[in-house]
PDBML (XML) file of the C-alpha atoms, coordinates in Angstrom:
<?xml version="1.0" encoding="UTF-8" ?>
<PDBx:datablock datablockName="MODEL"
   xmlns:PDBx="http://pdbml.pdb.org/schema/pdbx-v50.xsd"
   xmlns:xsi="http://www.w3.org/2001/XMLSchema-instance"
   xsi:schemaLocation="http://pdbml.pdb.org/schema/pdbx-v50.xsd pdbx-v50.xsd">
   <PDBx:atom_siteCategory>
      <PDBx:atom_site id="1">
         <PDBx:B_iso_or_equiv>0.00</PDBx:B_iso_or_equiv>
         <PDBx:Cartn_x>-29.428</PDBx:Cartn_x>
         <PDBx:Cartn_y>59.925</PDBx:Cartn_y>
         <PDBx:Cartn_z>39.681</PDBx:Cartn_z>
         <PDBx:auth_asym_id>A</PDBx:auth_asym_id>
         <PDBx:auth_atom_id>CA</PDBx:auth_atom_id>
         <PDBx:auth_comp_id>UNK</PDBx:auth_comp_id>
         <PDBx:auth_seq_id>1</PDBx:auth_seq_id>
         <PDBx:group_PDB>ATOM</PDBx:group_PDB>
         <PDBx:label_alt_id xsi:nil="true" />
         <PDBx:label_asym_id>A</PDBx:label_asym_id>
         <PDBx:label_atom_id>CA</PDBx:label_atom_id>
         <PDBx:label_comp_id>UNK</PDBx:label_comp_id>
         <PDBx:label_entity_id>1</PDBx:label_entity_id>
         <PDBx:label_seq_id>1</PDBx:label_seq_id>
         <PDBx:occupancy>1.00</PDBx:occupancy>
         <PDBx:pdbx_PDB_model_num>1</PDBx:pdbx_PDB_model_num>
         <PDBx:type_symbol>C</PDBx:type_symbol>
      </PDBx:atom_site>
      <PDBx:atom_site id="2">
         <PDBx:B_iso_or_equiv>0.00</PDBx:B_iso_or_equiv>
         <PDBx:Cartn_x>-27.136</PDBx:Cartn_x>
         <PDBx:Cartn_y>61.649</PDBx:Cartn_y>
         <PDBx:Cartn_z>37.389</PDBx:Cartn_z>
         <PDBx:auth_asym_id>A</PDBx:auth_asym_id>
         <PDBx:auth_atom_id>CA</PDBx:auth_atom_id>
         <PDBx:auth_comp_id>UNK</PDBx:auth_comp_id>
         <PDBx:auth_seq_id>2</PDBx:auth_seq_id>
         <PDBx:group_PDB>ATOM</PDBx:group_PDB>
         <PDBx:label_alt_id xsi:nil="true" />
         <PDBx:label_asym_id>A</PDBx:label_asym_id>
         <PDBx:label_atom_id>CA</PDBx:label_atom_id>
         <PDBx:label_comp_id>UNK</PDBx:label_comp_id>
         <PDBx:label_entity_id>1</PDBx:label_entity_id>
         <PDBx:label_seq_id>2</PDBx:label_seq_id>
         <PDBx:occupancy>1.00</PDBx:occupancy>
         <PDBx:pdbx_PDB_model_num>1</PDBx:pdbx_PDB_model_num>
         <PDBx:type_symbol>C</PDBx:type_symbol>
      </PDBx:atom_site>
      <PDBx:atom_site id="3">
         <PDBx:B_iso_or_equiv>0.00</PDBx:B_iso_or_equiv>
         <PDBx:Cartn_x>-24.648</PDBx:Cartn_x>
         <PDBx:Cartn_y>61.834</PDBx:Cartn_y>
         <PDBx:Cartn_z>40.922</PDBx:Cartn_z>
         <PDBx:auth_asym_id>A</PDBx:auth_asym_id>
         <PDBx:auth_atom_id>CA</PDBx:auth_atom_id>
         <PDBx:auth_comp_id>UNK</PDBx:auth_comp_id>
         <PDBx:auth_seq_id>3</PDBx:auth_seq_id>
         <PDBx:group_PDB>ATOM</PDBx:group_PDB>
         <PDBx:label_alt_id xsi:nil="true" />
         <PDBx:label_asym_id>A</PDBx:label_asym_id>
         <PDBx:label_atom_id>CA</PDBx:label_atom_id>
         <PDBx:label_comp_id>UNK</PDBx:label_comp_id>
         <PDBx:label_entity_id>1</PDBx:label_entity_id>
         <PDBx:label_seq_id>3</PDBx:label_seq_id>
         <PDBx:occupancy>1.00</PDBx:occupancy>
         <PDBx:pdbx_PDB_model_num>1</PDBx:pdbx_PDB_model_num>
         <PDBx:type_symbol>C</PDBx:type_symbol>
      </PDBx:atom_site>
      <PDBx:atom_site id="4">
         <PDBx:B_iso_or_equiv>0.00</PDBx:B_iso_or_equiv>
         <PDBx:Cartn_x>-24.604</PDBx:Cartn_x>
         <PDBx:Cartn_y>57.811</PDBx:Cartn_y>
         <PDBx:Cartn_z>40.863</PDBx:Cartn_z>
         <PDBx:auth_asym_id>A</PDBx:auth_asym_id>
         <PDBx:auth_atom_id>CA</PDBx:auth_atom_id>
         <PDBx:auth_comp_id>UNK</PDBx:auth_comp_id>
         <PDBx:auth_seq_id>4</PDBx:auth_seq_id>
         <PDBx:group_PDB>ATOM</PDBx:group_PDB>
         <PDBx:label_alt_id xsi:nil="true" />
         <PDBx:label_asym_id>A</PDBx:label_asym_id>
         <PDBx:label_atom_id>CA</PDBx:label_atom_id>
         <PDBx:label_comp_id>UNK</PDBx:label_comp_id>
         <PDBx:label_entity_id>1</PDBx:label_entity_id>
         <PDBx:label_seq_id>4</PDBx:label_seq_id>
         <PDBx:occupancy>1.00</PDBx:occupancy>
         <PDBx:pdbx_PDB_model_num>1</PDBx:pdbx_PDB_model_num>
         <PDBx:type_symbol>C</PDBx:type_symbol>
      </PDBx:atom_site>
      <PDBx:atom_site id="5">
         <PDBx:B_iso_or_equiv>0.00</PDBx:B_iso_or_equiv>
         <PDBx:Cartn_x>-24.386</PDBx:Cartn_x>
         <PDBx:Cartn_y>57.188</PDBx:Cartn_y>
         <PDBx:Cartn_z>37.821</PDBx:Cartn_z>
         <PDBx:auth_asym_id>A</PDBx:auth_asym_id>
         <PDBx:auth_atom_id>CA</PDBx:auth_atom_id>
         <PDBx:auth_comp_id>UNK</PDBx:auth_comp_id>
         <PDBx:auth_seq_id>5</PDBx:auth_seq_id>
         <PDBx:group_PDB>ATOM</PDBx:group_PDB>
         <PDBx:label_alt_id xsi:nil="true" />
         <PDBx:label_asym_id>A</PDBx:label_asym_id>
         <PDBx:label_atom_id>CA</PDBx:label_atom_id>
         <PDBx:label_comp_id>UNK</PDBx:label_comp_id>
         <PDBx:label_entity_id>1</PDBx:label_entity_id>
         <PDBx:label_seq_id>5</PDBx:label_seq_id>
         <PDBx:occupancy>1.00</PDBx:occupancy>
         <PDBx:pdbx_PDB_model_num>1</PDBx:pdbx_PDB_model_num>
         <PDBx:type_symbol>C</PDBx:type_symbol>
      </PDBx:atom_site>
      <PDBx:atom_site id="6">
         <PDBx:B_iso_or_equiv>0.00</PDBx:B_iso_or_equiv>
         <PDBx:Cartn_x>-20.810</PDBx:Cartn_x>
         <PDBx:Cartn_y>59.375</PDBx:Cartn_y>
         <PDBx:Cartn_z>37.114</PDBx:Cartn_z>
         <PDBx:auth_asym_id>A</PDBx:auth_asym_id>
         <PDBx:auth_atom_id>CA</PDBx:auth_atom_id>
         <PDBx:auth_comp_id>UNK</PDBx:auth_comp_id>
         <PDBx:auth_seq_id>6</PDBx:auth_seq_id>
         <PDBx:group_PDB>ATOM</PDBx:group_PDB>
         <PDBx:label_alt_id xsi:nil="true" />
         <PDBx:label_asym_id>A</PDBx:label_asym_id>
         <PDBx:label_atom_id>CA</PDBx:label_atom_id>
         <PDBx:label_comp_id>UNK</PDBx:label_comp_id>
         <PDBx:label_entity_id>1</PDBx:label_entity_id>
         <PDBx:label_seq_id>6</PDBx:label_seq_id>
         <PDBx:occupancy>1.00</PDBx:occupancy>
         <PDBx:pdbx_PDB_model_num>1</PDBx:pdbx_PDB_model_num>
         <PDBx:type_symbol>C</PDBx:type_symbol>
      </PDBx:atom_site>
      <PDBx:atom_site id="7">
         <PDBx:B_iso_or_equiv>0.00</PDBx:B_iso_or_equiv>
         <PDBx:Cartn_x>-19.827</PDBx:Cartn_x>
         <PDBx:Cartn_y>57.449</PDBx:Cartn_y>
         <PDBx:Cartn_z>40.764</PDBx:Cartn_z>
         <PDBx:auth_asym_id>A</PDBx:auth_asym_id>
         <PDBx:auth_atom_id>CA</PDBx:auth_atom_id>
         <PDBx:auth_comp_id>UNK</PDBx:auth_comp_id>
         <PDBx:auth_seq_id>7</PDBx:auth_seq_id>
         <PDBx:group_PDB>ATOM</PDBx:group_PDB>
         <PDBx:label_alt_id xsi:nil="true" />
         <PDBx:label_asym_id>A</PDBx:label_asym_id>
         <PDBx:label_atom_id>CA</PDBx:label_atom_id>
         <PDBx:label_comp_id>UNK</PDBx:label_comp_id>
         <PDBx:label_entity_id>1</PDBx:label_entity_id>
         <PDBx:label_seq_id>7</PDBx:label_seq_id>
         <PDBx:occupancy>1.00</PDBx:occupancy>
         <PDBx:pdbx_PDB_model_num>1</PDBx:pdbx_PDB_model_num>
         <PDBx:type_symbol>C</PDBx:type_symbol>
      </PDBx:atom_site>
      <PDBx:atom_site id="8">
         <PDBx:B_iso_or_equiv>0.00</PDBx:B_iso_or_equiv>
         <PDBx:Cartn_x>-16.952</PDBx:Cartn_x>
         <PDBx:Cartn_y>54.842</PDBx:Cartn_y>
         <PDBx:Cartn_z>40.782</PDBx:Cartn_z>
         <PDBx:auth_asym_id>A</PDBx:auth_asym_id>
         <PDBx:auth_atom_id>CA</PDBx:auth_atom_id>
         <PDBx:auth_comp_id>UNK</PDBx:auth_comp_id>
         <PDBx:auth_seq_id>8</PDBx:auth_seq_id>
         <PDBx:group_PDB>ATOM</PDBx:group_PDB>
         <PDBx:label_alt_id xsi:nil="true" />
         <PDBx:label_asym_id>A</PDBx:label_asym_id>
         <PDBx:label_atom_id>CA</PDBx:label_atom_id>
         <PDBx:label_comp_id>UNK</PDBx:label_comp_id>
         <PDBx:label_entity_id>1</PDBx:label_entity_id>
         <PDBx:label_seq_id>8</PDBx:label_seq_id>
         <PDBx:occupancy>1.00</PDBx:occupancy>
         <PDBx:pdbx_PDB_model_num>1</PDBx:pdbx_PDB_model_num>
         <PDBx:type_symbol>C</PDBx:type_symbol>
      </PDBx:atom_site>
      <PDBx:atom_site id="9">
         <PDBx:B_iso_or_equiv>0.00</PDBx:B_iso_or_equiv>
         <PDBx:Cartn_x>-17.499</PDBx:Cartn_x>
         <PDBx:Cartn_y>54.092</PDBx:Cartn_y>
         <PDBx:Cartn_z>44.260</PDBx:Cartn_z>
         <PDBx:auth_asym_id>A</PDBx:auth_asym_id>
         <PDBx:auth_atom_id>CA</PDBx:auth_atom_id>
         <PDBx:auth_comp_id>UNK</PDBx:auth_comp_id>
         <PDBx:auth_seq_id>9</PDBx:auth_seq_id>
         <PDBx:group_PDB>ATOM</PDBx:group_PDB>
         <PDBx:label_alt_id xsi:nil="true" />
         <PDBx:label_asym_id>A</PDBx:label_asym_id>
         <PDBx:label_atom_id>CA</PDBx:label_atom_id>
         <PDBx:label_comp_id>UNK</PDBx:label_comp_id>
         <PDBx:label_entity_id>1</PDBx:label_entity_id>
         <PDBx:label_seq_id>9</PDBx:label_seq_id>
         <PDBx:occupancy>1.00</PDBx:occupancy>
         <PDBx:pdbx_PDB_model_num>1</PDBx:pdbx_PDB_model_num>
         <PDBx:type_symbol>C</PDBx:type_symbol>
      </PDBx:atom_site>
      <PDBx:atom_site id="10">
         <PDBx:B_iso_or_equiv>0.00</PDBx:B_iso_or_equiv>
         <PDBx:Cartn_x>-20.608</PDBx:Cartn_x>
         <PDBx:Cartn_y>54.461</PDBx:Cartn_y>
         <PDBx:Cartn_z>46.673</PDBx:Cartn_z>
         <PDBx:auth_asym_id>A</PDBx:auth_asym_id>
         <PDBx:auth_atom_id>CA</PDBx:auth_atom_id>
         <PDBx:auth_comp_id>UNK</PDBx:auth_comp_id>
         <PDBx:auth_seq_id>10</PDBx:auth_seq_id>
         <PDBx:group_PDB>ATOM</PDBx:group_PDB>
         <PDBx:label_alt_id xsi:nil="true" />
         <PDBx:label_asym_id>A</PDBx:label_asym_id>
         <PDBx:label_atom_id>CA</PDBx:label_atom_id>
         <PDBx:label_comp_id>UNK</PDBx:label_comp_id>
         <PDBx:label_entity_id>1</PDBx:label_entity_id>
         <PDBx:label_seq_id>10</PDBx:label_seq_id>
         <PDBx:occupancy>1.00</PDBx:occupancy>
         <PDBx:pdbx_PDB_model_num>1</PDBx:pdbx_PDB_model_num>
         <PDBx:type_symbol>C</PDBx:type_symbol>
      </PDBx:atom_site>
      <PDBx:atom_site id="11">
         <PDBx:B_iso_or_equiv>0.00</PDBx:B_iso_or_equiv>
         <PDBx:Cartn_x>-20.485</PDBx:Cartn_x>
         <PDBx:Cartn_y>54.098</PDBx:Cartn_y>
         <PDBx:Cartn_z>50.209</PDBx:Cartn_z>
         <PDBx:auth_asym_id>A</PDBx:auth_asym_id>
         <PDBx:auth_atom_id>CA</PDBx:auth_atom_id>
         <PDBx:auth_comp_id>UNK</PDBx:auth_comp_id>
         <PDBx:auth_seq_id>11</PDBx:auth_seq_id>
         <PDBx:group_PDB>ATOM</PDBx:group_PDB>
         <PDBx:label_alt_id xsi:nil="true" />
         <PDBx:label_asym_id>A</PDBx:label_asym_id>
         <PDBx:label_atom_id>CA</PDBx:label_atom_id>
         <PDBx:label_comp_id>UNK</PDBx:label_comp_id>
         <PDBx:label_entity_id>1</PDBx:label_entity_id>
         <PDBx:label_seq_id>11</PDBx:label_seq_id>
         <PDBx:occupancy>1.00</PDBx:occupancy>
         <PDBx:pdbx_PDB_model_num>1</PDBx:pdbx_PDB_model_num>
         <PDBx:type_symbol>C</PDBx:type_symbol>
      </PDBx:atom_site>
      <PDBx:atom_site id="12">
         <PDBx:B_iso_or_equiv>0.00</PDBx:B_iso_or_equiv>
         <PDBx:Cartn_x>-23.635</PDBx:Cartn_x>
         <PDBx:Cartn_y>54.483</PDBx:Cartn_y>
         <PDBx:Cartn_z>52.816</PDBx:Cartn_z>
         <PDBx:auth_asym_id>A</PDBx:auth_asym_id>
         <PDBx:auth_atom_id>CA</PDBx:auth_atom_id>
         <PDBx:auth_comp_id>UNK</PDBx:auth_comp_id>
         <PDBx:auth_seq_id>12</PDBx:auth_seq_id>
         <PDBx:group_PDB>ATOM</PDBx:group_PDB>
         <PDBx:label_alt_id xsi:nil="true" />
         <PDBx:label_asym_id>A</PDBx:label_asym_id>
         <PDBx:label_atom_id>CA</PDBx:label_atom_id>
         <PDBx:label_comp_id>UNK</PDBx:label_comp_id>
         <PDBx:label_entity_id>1</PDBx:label_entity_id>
         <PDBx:label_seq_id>12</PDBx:label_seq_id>
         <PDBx:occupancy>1.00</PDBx:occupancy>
         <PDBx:pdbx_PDB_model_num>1</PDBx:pdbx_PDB_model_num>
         <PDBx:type_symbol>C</PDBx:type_symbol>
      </PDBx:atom_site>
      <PDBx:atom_site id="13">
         <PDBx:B_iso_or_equiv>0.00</PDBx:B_iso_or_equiv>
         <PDBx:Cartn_x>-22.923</PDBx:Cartn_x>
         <PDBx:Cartn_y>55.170</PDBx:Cartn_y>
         <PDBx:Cartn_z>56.165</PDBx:Cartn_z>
         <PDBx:auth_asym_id>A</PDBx:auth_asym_id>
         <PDBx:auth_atom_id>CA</PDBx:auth_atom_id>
         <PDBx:auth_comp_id>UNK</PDBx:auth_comp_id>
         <PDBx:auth_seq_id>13</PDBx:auth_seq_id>
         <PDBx:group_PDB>ATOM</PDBx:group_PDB>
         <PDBx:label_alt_id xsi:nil="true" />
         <PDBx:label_asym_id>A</PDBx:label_asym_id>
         <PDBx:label_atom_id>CA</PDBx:label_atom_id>
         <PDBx:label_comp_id>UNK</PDBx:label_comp_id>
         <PDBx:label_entity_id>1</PDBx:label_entity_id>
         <PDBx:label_seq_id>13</PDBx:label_seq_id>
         <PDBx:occupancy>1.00</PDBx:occupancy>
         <PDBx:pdbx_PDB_model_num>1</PDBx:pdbx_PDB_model_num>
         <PDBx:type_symbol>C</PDBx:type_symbol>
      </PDBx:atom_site>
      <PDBx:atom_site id="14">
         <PDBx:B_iso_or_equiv>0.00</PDBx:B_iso_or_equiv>
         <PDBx:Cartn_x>-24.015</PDBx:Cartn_x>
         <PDBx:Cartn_y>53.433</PDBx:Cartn_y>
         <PDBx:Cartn_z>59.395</PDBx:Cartn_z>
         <PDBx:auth_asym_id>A</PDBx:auth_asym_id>
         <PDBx:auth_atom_id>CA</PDBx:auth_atom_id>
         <PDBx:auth_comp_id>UNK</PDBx:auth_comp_id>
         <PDBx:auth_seq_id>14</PDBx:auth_seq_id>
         <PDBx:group_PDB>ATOM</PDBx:group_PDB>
         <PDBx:label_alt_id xsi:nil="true" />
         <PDBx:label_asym_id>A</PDBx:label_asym_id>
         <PDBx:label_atom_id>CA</PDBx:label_atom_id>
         <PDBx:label_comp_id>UNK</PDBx:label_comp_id>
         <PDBx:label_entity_id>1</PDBx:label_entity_id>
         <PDBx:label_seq_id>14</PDBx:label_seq_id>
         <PDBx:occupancy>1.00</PDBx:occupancy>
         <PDBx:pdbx_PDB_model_num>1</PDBx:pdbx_PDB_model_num>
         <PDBx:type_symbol>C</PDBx:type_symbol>
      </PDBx:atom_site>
      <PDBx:atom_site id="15">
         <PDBx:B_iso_or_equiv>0.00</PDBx:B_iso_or_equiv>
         <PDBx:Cartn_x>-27.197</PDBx:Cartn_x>
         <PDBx:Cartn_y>54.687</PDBx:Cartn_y>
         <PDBx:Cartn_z>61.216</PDBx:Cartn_z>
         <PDBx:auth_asym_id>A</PDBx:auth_asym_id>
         <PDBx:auth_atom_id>CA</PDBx:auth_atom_id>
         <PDBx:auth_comp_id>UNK</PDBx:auth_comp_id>
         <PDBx:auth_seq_id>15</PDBx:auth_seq_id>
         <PDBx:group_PDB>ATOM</PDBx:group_PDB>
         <PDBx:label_alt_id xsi:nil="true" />
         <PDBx:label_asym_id>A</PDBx:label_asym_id>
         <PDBx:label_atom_id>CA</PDBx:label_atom_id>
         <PDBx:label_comp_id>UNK</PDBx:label_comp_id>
         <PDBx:label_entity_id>1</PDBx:label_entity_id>
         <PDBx:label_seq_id>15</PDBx:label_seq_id>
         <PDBx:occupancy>1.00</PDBx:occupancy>
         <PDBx:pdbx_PDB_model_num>1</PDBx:pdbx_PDB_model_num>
         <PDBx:type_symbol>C</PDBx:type_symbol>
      </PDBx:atom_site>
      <PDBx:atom_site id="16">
         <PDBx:B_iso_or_equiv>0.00</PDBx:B_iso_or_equiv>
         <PDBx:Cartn_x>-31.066</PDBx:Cartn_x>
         <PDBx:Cartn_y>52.728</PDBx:Cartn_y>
         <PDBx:Cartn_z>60.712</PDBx:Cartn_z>
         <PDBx:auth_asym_id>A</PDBx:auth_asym_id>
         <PDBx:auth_atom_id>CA</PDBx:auth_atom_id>
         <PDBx:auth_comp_id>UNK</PDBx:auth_comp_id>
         <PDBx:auth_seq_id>16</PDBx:auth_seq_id>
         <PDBx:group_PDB>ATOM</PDBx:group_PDB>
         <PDBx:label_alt_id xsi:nil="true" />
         <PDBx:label_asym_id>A</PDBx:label_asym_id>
         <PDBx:label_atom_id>CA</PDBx:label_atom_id>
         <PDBx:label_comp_id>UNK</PDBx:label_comp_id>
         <PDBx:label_entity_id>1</PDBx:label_entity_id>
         <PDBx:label_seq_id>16</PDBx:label_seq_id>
         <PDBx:occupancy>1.00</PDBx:occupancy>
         <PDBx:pdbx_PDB_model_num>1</PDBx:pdbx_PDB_model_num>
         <PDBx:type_symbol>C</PDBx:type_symbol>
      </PDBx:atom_site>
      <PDBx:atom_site id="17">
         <PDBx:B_iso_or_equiv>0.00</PDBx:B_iso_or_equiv>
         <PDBx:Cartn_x>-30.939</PDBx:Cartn_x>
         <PDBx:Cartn_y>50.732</PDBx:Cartn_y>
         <PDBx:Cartn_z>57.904</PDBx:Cartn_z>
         <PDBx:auth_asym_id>A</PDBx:auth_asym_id>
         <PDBx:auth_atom_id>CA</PDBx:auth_atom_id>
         <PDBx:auth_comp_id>UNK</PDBx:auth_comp_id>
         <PDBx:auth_seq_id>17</PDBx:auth_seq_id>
         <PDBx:group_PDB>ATOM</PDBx:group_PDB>
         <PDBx:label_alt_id xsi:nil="true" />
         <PDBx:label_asym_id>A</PDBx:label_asym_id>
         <PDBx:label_atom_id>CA</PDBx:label_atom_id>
         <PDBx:label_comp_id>UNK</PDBx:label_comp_id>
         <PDBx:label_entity_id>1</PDBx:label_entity_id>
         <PDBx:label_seq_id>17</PDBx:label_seq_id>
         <PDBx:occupancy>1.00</PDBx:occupancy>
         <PDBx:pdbx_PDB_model_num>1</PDBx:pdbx_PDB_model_num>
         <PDBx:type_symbol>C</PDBx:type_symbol>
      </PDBx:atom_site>
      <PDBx:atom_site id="18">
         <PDBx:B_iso_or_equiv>0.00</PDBx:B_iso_or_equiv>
         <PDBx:Cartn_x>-34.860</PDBx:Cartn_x>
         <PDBx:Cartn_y>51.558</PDBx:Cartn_y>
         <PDBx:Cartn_z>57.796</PDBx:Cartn_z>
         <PDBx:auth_asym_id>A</PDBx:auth_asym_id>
         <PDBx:auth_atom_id>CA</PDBx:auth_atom_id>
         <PDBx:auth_comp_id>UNK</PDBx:auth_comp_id>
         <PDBx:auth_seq_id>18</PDBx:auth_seq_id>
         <PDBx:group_PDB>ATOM</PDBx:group_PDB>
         <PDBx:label_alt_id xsi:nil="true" />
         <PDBx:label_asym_id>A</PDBx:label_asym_id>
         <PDBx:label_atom_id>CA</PDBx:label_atom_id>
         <PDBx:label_comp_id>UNK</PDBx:label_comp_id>
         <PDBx:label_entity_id>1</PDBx:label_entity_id>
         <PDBx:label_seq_id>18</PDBx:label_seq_id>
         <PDBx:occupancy>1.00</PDBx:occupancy>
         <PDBx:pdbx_PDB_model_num>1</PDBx:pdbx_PDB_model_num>
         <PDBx:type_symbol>C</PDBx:type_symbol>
      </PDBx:atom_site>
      <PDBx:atom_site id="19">
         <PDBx:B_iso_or_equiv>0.00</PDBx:B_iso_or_equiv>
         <PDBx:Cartn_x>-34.202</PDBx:Cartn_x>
         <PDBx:Cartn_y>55.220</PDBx:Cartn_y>
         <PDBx:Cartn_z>56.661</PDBx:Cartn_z>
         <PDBx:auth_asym_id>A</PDBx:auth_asym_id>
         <PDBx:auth_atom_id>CA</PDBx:auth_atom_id>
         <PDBx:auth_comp_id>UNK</PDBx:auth_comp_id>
         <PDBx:auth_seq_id>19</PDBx:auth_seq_id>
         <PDBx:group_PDB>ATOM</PDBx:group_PDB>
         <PDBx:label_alt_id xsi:nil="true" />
         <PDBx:label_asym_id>A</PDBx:label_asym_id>
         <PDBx:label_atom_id>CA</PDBx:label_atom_id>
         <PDBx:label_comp_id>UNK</PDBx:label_comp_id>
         <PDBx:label_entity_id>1</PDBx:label_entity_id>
         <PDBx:label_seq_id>19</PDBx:label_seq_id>
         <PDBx:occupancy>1.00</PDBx:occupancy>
         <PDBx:pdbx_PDB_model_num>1</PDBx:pdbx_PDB_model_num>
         <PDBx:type_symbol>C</PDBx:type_symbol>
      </PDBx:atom_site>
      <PDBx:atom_site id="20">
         <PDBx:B_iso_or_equiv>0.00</PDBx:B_iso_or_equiv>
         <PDBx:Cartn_x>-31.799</PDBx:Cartn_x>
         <PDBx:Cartn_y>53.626</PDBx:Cartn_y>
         <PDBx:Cartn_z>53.645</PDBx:Cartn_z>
         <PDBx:auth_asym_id>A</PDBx:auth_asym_id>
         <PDBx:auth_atom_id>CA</PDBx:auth_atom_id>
         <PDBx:auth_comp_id>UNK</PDBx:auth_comp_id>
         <PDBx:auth_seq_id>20</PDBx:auth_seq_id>
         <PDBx:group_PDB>ATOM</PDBx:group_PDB>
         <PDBx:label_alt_id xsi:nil="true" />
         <PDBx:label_asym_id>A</PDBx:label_asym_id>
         <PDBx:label_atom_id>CA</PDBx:label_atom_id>
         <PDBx:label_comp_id>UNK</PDBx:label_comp_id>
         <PDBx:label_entity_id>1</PDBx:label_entity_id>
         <PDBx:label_seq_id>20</PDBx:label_seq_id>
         <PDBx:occupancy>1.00</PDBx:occupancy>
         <PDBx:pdbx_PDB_model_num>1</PDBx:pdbx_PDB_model_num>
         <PDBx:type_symbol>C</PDBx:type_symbol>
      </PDBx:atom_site>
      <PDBx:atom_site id="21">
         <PDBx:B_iso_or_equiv>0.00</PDBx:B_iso_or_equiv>
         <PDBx:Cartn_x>-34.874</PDBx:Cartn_x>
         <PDBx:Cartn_y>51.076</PDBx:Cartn_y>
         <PDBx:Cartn_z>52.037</PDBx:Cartn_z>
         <PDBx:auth_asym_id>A</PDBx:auth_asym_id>
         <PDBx:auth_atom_id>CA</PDBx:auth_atom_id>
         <PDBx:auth_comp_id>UNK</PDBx:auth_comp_id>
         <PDBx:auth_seq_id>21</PDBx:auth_seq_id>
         <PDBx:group_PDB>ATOM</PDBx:group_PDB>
         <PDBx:label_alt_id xsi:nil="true" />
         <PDBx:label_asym_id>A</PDBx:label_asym_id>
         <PDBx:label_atom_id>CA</PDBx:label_atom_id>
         <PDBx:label_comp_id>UNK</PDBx:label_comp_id>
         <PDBx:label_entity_id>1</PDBx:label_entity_id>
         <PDBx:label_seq_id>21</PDBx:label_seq_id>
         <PDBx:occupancy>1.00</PDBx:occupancy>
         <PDBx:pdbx_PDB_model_num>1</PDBx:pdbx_PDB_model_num>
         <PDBx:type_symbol>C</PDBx:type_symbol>
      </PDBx:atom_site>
      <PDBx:atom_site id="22">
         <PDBx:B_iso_or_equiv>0.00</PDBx:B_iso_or_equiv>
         <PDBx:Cartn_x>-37.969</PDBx:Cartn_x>
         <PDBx:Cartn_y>53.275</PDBx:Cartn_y>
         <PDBx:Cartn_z>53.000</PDBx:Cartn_z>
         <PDBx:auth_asym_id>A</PDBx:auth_asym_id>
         <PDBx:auth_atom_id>CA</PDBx:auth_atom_id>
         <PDBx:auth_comp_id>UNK</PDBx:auth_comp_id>
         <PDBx:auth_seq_id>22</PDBx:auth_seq_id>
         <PDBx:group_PDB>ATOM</PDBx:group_PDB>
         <PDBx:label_alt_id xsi:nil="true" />
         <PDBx:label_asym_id>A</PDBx:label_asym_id>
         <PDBx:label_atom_id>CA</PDBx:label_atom_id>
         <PDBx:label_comp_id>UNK</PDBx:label_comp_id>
         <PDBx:label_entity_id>1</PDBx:label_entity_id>
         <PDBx:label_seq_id>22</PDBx:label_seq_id>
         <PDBx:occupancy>1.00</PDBx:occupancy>
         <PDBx:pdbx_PDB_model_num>1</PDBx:pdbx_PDB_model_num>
         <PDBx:type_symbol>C</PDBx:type_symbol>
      </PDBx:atom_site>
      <PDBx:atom_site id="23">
         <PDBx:B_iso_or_equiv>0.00</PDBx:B_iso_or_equiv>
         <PDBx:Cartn_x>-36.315</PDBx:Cartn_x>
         <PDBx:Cartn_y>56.425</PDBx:Cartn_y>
         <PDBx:Cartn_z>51.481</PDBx:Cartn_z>
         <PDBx:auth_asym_id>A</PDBx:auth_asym_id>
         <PDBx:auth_atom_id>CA</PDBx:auth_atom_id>
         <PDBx:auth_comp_id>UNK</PDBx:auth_comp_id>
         <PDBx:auth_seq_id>23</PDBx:auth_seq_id>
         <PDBx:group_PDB>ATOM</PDBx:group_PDB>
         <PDBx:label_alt_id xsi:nil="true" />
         <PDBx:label_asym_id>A</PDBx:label_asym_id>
         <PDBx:label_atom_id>CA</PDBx:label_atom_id>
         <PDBx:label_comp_id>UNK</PDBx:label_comp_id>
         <PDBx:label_entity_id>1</PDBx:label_entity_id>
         <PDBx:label_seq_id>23</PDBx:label_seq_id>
         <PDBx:occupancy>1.00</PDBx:occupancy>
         <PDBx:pdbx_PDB_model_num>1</PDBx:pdbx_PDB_model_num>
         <PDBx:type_symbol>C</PDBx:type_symbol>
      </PDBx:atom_site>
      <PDBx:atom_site id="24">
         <PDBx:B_iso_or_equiv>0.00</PDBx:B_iso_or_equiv>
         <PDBx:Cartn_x>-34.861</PDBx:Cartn_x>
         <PDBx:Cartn_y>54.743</PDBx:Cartn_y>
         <PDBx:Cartn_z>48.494</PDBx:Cartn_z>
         <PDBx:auth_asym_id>A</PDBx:auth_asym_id>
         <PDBx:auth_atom_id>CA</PDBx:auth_atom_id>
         <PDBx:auth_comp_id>UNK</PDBx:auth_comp_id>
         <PDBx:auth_seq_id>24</PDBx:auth_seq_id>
         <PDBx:group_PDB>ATOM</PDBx:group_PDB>
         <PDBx:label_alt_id xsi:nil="true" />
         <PDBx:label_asym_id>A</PDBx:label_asym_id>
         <PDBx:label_atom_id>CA</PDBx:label_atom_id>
         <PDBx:label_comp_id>UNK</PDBx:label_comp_id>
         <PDBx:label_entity_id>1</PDBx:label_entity_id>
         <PDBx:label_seq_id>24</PDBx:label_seq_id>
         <PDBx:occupancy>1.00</PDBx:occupancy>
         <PDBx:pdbx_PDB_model_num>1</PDBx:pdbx_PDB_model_num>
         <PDBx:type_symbol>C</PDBx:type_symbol>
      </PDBx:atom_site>
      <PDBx:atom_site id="25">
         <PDBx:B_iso_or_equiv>0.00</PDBx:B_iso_or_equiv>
         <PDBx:Cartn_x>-37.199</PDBx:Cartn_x>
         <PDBx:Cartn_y>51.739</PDBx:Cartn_y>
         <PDBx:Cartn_z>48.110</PDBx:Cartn_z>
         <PDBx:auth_asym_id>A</PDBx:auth_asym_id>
         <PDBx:auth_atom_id>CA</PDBx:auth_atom_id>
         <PDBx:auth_comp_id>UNK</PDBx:auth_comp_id>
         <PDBx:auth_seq_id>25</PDBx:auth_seq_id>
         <PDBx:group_PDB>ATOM</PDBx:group_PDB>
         <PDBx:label_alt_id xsi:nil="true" />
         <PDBx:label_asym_id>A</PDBx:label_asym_id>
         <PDBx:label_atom_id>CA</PDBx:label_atom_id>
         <PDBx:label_comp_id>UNK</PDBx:label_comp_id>
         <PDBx:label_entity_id>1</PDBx:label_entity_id>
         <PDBx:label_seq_id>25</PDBx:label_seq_id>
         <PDBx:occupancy>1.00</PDBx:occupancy>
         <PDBx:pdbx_PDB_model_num>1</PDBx:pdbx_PDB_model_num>
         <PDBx:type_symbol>C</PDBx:type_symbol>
      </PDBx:atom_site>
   </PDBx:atom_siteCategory>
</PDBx:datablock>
């Protein structure tokens, strides 16, 4: 949390978009 929060830019990568929403969700 603390990683995103200091961020000025965020990027995800390509791969199953599946993984991104049921491991962040």
């Amino acid at each position: 949390q603390r990683t995103i929060e200091e961020a000025t830019g965020i990027f995800f990568t390509g791969g199953d978009q599946l993984k991104i929403t049921s491991l962040l969700g």
